[in-house]
Each structure stands twice: as structure tokens, then as C-alpha cells.
N, C-alpha and C. Protein backbone atom coordinates (compact mmCIF):
# COMPACT_ATOMS: atom_id res chain seq x y z
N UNK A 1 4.39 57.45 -93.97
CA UNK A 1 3.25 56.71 -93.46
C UNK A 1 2.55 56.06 -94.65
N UNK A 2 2.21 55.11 -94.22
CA UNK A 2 1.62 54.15 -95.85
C UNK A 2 -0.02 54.86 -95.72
N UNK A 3 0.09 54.68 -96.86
CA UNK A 3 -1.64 55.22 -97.64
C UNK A 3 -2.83 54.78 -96.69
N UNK A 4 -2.76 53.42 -96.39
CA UNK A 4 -3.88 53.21 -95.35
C UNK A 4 -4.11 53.23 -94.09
N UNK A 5 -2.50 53.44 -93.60
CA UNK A 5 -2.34 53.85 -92.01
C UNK A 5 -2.92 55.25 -92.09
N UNK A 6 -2.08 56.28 -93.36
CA UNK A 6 -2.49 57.54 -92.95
C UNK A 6 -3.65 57.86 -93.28
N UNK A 7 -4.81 56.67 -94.02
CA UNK A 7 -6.35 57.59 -93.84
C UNK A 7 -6.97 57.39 -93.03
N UNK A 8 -5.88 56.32 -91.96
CA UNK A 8 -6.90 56.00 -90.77
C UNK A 8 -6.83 57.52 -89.62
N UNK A 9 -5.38 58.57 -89.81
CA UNK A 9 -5.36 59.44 -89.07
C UNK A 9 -6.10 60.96 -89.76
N UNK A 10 -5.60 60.84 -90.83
CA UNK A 10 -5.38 62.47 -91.62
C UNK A 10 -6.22 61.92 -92.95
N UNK A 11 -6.94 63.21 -92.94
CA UNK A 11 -8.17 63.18 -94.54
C UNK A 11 -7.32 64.41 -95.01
N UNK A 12 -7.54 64.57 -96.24
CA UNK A 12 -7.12 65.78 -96.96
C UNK A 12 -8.83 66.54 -97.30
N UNK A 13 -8.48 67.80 -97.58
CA UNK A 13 -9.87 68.92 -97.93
C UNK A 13 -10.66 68.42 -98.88
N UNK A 14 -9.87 67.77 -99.69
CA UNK A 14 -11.02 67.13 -101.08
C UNK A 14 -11.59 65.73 -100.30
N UNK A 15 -10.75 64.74 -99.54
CA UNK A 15 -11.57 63.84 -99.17
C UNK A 15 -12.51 64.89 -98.04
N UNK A 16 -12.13 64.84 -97.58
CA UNK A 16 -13.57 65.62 -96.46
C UNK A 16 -15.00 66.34 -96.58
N UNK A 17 -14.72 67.37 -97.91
CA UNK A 17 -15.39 67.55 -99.04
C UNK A 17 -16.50 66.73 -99.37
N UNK A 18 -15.48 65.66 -100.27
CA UNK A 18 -16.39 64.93 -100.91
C UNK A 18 -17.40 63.93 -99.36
N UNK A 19 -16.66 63.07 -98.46
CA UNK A 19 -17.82 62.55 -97.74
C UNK A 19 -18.76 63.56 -97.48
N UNK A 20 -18.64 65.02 -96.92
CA UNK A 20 -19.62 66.25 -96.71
C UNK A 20 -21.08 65.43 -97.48
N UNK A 21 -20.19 65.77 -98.85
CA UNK A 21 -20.97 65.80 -99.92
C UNK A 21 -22.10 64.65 -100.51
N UNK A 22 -21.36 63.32 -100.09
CA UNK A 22 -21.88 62.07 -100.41
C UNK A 22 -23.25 61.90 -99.11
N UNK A 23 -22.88 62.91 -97.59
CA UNK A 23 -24.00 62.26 -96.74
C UNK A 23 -23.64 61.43 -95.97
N UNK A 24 -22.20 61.58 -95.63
CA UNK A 24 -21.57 60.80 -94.67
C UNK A 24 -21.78 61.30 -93.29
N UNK A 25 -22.00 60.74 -92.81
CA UNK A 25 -21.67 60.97 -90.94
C UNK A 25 -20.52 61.67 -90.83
N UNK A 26 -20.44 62.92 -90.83
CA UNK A 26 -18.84 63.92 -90.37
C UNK A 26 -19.48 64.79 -89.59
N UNK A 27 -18.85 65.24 -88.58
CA UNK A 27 -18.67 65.84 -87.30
C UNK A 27 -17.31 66.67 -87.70
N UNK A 28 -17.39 68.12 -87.98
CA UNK A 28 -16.18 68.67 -88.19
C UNK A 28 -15.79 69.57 -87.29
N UNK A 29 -15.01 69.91 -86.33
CA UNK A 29 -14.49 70.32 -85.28
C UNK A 29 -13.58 71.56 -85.34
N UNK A 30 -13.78 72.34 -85.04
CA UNK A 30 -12.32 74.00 -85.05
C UNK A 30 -12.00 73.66 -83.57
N UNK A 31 -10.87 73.65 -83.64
CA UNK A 31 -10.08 73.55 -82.51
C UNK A 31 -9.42 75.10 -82.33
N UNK A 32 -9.79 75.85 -81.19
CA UNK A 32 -9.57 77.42 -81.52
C UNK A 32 -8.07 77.33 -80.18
N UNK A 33 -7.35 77.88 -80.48
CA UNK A 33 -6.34 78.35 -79.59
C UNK A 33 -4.99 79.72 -79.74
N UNK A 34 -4.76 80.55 -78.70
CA UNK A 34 -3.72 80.78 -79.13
C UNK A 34 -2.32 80.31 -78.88
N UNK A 35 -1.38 81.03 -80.23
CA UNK A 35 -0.28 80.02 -80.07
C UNK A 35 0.90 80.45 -79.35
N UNK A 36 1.10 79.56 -78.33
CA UNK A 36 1.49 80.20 -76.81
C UNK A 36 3.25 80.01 -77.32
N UNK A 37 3.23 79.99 -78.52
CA UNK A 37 5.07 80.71 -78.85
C UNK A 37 5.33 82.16 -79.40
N UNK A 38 4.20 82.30 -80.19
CA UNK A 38 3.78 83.29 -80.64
C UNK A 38 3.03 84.82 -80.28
N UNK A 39 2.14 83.62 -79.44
CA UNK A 39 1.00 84.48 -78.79
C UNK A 39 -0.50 85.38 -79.48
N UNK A 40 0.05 84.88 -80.67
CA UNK A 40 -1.42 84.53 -81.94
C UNK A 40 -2.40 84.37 -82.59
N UNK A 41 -3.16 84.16 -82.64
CA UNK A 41 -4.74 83.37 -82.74
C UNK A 41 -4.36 83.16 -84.33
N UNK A 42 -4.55 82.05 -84.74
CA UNK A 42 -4.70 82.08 -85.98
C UNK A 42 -6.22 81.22 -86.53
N UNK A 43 -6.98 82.38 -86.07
CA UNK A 43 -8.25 82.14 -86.91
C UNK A 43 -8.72 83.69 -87.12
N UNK A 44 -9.07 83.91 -87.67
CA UNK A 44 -9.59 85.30 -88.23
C UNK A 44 -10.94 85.18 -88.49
N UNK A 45 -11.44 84.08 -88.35
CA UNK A 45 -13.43 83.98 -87.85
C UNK A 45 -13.37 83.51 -89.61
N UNK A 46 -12.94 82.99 -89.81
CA UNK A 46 -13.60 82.32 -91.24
C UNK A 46 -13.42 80.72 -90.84
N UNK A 47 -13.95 79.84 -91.14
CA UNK A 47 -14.22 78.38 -90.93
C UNK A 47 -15.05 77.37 -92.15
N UNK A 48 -14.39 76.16 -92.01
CA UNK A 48 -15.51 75.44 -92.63
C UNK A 48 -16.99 75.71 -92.51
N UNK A 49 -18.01 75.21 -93.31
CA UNK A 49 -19.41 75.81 -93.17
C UNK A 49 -19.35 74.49 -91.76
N UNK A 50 -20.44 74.62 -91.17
CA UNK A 50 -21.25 73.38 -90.07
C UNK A 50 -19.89 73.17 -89.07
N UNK A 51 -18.70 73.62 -88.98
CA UNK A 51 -17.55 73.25 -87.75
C UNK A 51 -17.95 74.18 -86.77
N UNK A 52 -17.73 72.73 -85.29
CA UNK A 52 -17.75 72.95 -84.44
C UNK A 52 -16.66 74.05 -83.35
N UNK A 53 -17.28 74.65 -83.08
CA UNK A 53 -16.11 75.76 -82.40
C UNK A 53 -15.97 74.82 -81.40
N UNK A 54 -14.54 74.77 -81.13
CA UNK A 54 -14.18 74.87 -79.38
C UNK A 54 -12.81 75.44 -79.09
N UNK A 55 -12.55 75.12 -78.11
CA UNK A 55 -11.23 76.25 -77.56
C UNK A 55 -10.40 75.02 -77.10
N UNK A 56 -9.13 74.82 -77.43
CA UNK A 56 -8.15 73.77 -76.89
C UNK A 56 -8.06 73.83 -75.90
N UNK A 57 -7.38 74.67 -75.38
CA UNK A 57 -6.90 74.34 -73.39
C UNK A 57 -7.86 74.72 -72.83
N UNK A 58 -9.63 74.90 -72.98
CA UNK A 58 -10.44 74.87 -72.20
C UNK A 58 -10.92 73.30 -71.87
N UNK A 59 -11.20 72.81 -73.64
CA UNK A 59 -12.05 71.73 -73.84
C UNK A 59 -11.15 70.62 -73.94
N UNK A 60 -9.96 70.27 -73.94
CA UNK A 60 -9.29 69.23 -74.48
C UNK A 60 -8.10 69.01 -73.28
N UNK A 61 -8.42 69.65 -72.20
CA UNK A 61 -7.36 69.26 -71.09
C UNK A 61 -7.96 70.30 -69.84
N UNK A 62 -7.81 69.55 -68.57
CA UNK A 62 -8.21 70.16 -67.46
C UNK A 62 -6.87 71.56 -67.30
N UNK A 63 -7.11 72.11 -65.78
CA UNK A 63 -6.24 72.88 -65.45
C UNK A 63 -4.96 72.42 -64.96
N UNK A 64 -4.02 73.13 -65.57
CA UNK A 64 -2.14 72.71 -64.58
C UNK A 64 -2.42 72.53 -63.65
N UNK A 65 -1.76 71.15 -62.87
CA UNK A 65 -1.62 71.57 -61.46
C UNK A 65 -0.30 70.89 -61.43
N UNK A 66 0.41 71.03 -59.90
CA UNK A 66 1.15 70.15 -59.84
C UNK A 66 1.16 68.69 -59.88
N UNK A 67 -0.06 68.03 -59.13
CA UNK A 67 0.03 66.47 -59.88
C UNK A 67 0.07 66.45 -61.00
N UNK A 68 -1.23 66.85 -61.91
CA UNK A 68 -1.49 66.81 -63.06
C UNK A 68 -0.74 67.05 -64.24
N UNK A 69 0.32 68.03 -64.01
CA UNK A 69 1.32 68.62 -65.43
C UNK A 69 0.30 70.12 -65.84
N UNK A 70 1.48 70.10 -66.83
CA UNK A 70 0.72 71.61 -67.53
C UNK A 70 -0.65 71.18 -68.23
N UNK A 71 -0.14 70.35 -68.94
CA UNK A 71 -1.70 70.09 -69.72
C UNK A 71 -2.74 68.35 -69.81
N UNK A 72 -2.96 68.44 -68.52
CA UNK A 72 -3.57 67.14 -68.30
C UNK A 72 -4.41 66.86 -69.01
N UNK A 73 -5.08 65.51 -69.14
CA UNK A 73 -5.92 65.30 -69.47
C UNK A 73 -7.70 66.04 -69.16
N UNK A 74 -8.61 65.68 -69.41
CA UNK A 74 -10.23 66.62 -68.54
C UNK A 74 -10.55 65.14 -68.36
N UNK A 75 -10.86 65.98 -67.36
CA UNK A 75 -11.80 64.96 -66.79
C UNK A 75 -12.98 64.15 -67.84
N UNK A 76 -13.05 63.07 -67.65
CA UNK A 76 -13.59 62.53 -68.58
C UNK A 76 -15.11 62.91 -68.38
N UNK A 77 -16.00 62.75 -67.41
CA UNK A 77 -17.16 63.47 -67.71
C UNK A 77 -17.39 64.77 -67.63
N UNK A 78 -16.49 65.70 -67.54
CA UNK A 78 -16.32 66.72 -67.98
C UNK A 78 -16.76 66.76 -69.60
N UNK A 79 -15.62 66.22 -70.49
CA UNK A 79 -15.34 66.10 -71.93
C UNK A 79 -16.92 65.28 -72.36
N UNK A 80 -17.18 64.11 -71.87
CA UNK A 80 -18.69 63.50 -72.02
C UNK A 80 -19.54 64.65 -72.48
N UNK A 81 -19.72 65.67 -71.33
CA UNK A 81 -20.75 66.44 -71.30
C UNK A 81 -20.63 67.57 -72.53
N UNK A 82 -18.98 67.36 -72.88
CA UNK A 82 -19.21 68.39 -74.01
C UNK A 82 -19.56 68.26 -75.40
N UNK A 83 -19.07 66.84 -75.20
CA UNK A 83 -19.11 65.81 -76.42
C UNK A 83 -20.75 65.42 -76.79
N UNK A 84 -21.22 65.42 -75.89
CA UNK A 84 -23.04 65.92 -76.04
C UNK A 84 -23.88 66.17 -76.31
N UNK A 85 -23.03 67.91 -76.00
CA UNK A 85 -23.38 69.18 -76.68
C UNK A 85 -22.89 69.39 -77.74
N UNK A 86 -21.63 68.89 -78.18
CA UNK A 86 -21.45 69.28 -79.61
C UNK A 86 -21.72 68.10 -80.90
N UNK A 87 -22.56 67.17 -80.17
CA UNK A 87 -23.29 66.24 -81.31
C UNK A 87 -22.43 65.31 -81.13
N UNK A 88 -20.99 64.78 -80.66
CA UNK A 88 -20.54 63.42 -81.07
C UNK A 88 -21.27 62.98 -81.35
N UNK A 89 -20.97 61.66 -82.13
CA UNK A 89 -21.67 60.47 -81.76
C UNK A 89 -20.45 59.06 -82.09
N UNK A 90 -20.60 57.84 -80.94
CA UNK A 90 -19.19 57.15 -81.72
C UNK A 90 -19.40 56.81 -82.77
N UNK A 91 -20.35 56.52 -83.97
CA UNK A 91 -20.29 56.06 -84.71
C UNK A 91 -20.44 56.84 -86.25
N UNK A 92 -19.96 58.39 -85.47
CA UNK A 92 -19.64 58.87 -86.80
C UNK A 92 -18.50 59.70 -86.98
N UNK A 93 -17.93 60.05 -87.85
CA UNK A 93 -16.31 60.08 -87.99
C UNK A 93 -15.96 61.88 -87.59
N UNK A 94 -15.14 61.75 -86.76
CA UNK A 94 -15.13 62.99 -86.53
C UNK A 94 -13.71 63.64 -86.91
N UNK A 95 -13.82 65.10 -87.87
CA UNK A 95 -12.68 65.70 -88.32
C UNK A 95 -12.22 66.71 -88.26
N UNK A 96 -11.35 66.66 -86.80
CA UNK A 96 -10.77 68.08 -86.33
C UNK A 96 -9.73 68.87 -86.84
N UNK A 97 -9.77 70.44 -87.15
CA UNK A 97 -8.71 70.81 -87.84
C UNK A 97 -8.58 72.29 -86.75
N UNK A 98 -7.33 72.71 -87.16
CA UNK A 98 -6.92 74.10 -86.50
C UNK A 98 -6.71 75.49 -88.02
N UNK A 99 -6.47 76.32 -87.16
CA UNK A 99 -5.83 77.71 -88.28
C UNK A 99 -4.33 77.35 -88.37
N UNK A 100 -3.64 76.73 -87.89
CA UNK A 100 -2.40 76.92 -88.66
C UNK A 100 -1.42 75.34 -88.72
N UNK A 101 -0.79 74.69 -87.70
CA UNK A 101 -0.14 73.85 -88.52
C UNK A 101 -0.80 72.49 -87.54
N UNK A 102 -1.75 72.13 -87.25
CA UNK A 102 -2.83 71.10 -86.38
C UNK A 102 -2.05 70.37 -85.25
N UNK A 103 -1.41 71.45 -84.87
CA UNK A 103 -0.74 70.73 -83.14
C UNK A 103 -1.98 71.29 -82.41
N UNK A 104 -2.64 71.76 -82.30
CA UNK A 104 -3.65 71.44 -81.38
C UNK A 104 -5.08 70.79 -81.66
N UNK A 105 -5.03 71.09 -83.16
CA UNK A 105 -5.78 69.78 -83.27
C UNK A 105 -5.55 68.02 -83.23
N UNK A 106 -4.08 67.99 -83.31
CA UNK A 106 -3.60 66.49 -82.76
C UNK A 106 -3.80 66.26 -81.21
N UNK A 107 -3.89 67.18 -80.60
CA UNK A 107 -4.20 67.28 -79.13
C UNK A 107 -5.93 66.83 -78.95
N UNK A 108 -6.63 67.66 -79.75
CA UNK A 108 -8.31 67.17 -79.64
C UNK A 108 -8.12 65.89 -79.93
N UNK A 109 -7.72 65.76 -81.34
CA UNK A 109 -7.35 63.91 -82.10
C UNK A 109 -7.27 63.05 -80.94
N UNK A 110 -6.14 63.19 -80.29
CA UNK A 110 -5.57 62.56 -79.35
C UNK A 110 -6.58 62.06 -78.34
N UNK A 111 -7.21 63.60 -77.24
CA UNK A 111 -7.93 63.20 -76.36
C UNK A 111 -8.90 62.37 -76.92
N UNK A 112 -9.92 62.87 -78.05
CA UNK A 112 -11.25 62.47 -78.30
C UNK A 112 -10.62 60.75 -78.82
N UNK A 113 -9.41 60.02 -78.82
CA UNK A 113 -9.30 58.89 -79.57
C UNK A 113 -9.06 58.30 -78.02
N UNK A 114 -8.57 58.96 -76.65
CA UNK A 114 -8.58 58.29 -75.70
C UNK A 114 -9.79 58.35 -74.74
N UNK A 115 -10.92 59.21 -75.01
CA UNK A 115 -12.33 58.85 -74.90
C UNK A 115 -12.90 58.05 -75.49
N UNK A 116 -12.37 57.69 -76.25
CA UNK A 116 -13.16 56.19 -77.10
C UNK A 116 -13.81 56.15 -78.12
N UNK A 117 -13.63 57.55 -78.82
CA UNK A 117 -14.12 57.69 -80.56
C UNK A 117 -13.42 57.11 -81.48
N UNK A 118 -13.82 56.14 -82.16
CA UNK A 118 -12.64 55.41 -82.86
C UNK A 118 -12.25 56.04 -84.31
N UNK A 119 -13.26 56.56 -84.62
CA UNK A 119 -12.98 57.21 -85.98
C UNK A 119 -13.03 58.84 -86.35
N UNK A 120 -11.88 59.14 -85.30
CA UNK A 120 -11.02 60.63 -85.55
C UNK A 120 -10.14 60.75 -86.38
N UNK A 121 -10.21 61.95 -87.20
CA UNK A 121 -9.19 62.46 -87.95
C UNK A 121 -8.80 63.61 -87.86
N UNK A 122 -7.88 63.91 -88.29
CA UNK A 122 -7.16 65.23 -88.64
C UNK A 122 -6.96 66.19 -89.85
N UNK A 123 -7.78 66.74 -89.91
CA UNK A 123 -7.83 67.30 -91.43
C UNK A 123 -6.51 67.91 -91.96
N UNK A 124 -5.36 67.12 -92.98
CA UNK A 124 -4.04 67.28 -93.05
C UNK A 124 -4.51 68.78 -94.01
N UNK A 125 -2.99 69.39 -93.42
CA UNK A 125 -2.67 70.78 -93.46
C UNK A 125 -3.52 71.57 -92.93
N UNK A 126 -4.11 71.69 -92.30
CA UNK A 126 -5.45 72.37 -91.19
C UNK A 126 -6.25 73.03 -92.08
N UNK A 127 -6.70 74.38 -91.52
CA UNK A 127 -6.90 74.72 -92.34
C UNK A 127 -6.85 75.83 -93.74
N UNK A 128 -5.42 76.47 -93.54
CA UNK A 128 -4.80 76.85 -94.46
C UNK A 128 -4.74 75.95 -95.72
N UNK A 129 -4.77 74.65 -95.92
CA UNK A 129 -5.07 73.47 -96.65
C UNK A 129 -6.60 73.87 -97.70
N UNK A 130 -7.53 73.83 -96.50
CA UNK A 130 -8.85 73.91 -97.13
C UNK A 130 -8.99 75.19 -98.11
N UNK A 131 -8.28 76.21 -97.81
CA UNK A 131 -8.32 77.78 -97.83
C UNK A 131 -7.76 77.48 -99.53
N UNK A 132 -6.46 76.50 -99.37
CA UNK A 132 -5.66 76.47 -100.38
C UNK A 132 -6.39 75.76 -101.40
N UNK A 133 -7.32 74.59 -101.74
CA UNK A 133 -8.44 73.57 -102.11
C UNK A 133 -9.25 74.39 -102.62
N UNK A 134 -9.52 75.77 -102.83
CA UNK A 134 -10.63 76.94 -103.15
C UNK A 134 -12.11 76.11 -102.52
N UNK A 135 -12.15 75.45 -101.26
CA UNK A 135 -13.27 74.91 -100.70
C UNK A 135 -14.04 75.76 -100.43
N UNK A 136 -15.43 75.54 -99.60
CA UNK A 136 -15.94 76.84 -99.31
C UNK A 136 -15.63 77.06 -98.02
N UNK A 137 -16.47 78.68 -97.38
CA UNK A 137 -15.82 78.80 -95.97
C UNK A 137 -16.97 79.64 -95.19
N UNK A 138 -17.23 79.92 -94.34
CA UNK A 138 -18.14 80.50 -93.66
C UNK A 138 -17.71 81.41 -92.59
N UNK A 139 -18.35 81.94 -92.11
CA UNK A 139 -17.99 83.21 -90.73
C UNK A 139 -18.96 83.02 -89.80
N UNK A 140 -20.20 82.17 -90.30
CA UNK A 140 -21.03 81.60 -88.74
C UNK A 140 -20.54 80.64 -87.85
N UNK A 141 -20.39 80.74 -87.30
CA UNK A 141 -20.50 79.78 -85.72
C UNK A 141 -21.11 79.24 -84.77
N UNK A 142 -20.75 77.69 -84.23
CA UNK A 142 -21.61 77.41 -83.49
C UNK A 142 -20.99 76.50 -82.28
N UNK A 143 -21.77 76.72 -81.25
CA UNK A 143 -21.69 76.60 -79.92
C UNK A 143 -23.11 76.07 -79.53
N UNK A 144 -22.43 75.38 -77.92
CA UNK A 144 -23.72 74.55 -77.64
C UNK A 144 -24.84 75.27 -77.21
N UNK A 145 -23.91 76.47 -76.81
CA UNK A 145 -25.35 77.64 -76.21
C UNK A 145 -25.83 78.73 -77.47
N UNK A 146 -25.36 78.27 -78.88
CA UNK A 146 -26.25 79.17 -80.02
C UNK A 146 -26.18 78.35 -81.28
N UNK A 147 -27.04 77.10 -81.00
CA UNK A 147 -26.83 76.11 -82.01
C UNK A 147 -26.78 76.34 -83.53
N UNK A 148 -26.62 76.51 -84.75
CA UNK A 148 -26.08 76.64 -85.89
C UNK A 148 -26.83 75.38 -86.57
N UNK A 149 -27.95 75.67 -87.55
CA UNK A 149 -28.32 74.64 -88.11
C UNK A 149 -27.44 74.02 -89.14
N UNK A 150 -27.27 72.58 -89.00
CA UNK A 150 -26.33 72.23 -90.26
C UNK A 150 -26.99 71.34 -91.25
């Protein structure tokens, strides 16, 4: 992928970092799931400082059905209402990462880029990446019902 296609998808830990740092508009996202080959969780409650918790197959796709497939899309004002609560905004860049290799954070990527956020990313190598970067990391959390000052 050429250099400027891929910063339009994937930031690395030091770029992400540094906008943090400069006072950029970032919206950073944990995409929490387990991994249904495995059966897994790969988060162990440590996170970027200020990332948003959410849960993949709650927040990023409605329920299986038979029209729908296994993992449909949500309903869009469904996702609106969550997007809300967890501060979107379109005009600031939002950078979702997972605990282990960001297939479900390409899934948030995905939906939140077919809701109409134009400037999503993927924080490349999730976040085993950041872990690896000696970045910092936190164990607080936040949710729309126990807001987390950032």
C-alpha cells in the first residue's frame, strides 16, 4: 500500500501519540471482543489512556437473522445514538484499535466509514503495537453510563 493511501487507513502508535500530543481532534476507540476461533478475550483491562470501550458484535452490527446474515450491519440510528454517547464527532479523526490482530477493529473502521465518518483509522498492529512503542497505558475505563474525564 503506498505511504499516502495507507495514512489515509492505518496510523502507527508513534503517529497517534504524537497527534494525542500536539492537540489534535482524536477520538480513540477499544473495540472489545471475544475471539470466536479461539474463544479468548484478548484484553486483560489495560488500554490506551482516554479509549473508548465498546464491544464489537454488540455495537458494530445488529443481531443474525436469517435476512440479515450472521453479522449485519446496526441499524443506523441505533449506531447514531451510540456515536453520541461516545463523543464522535465527523470532524474529528477517529482511531480504533483491538487486543490482538485488528479484525475487529477493521469491522468498527468499516461500519463507522459507512456511517459517514470520513476520517477513521486503524491503529496498525492494534494494540500489542502500542504495548511494543513503550507508550503509555491505563486500566480506567469509560462508558457512556461512567464517563472518564479525558
Amino acid at each position: 500500500m503506498a505511504d499516502a493511501q495507507r495514512s489515509l487507513v492505518l496510523l502507527t502508535p508513534v503517529e497517534l501519540d504524537a497527534m494525542r500530543k500536539s492537540g489534535a481532534d482524536v477520538t480513540v476507540i477499544a473495540v472489545h471482543s471475544v475471539n470466536p476461533y479461539t474463544g479468548q478475550v484478548p484484553f486483560d483491562g489495560r488500554r490506551i489512556p482516554g479509549a473508548i470501550d465498546t464491544e464489537a458484535y454488540r455495537d458494530f452490527q445488529s443481531a443474525a437473522s436469517y435476512e440479515g446474515g450472521q453479522r449485519p450491519l446496526p441499524e443506523i440510528a441505533v449506531l447514531q445514538e451510540k456515536a453520541r454517547a461516545w463523543g464522535l464527532r465527523k470532524e474529528s479523526t477517529i482511531v480504533v484499535y483491538d487486543g490482538d490482530r485488528s479484525m475487529t477493529a477493521a469491522r468498527a473502521w468499516w461500519v463507522l466509514k459507512w456511517a459517514g465518518f470520513s476520517d477513521v483509522r486503524v491503529l496498525d498492529g492494534a494494540f500489542p503495537a502500542w504495548l511494543a512503542s513503550g507508550l503509555p497505558v491505563s486500566t480506567e475505563w469509560w462508558s457512556p453510563s461512567r464517563p472518564m474525564s479525558r
